[in-house]
C-alpha atoms as a PDB file:
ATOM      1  CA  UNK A   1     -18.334  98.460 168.586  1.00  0.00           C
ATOM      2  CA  UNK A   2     -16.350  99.988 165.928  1.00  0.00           C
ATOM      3  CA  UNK A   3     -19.642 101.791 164.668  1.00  0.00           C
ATOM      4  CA  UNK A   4     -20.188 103.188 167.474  1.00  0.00           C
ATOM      5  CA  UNK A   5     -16.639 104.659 167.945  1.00  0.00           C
ATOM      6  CA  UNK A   6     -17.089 106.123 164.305  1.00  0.00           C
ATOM      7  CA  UNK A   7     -20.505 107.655 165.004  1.00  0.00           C
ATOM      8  CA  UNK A   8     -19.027 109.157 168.026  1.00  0.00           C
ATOM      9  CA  UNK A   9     -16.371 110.290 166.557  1.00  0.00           C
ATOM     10  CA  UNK A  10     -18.854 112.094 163.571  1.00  0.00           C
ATOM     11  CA  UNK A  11     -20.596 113.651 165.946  1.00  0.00           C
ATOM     12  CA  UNK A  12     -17.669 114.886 167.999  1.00  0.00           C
ATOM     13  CA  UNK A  13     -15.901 116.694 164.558  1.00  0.00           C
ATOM     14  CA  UNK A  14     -19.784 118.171 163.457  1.00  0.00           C
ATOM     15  CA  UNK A  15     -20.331 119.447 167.205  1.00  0.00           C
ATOM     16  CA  UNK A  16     -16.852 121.316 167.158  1.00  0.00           C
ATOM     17  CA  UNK A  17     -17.183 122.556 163.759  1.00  0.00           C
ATOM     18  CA  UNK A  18     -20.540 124.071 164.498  1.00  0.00           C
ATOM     19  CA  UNK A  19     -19.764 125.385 167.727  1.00  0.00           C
ATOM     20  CA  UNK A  20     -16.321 127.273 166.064  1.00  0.00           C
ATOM     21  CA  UNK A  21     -18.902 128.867 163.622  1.00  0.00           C
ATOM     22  CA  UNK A  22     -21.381 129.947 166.403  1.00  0.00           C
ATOM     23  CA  UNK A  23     -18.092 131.380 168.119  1.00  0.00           C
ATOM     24  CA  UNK A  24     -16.729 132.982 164.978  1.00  0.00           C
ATOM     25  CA  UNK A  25     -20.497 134.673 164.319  1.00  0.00           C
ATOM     26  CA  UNK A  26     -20.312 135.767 168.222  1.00  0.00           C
ATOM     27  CA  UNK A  27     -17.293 137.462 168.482  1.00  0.00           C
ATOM     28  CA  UNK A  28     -18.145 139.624 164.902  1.00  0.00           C
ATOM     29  CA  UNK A  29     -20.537 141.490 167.289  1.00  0.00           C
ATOM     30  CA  UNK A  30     -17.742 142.931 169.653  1.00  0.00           C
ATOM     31  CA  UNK A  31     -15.302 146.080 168.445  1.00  0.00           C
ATOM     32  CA  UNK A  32     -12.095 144.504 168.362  1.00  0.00           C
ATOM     33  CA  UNK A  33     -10.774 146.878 166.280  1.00  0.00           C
ATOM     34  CA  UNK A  34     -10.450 149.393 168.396  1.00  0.00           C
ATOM     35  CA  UNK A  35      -7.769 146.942 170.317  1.00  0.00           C
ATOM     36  CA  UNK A  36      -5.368 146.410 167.128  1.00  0.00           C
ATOM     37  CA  UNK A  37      -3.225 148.378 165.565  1.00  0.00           C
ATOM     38  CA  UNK A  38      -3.306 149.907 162.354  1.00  0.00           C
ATOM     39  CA  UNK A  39      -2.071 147.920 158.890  1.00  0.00           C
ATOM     40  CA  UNK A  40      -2.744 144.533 160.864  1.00  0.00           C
ATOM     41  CA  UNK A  41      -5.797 143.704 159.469  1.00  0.00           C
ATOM     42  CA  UNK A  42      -4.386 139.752 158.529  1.00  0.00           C
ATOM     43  CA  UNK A  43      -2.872 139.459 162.777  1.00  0.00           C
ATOM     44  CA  UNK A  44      -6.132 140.507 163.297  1.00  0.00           C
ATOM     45  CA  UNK A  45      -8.140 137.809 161.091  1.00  0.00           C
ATOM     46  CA  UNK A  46      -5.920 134.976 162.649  1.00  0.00           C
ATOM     47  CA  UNK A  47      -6.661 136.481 166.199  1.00  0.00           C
ATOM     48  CA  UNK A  48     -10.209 136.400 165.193  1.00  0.00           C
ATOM     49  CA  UNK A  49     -10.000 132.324 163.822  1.00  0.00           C
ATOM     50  CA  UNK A  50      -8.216 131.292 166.877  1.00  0.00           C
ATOM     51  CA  UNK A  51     -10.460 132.419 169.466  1.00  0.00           C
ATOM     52  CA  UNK A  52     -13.132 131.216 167.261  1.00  0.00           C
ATOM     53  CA  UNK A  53     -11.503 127.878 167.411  1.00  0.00           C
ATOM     54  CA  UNK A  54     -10.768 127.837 171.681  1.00  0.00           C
ATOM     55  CA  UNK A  55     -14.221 128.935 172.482  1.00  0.00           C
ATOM     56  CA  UNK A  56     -15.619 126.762 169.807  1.00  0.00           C
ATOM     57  CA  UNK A  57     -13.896 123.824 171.256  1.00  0.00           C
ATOM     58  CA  UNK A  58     -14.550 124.477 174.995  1.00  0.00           C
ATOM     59  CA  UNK A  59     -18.547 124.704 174.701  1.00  0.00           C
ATOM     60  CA  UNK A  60     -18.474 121.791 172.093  1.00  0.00           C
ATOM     61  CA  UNK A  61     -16.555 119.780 174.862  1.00  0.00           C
ATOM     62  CA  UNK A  62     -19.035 120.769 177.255  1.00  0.00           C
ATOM     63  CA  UNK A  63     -21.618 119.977 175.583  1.00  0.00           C
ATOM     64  CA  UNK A  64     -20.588 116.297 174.531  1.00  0.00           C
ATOM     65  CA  UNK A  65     -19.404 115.412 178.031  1.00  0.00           C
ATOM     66  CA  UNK A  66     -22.750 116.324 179.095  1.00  0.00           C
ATOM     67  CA  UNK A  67     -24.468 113.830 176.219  1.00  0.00           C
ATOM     68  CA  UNK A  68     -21.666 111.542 177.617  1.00  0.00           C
ATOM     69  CA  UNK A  69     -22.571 111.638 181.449  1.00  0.00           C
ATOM     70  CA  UNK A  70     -25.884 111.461 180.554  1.00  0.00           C
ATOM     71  CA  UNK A  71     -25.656 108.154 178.836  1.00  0.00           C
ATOM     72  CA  UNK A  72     -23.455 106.553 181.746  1.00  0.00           C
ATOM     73  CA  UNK A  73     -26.490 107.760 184.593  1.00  0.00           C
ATOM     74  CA  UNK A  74     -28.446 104.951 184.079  1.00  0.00           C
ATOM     75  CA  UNK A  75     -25.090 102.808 185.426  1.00  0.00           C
ATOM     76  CA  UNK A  76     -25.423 104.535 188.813  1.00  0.00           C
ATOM     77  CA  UNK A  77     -28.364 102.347 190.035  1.00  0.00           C
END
């Protein structure tokens, strides 16, 4: 039991690492500096990281409740 729980739990930190990296590589494609001001390149670095992180998160989450309620179907019949 307690394998399991660690596997899951290696997955889990992987899946949101990976997914904050496909976020950060998405958002370099939009102009965001058109939106900040001038001499705030570091508020704009952190701005960058955070949404990284939130999206990141969110679609990881997604995705391993999906792999989650996928493995509990077979307990519906």
């Amino acid at each position: 039991m307690e394998t399991i729980v660690g596997q899951q739990a290696l997955i889990s930190i992987f899946s949101h690492i990976f997914f904050t990296g496909i976020a950060f590589y998405a958002l370099r494609a939009l102009m965001i500096e058109k939106w900040i001001y001038k001499n705030h390149v570091l508020q704009a670095q952190i701005l960058y990281i955070f949404l990284s992180i939130v999206i990141g998160t969110i679609v990881s989450t997604f995705f391993l409740n999906i792999s989650l309620w996928s493995r509990q179907l077979p307990y519906l019949f």
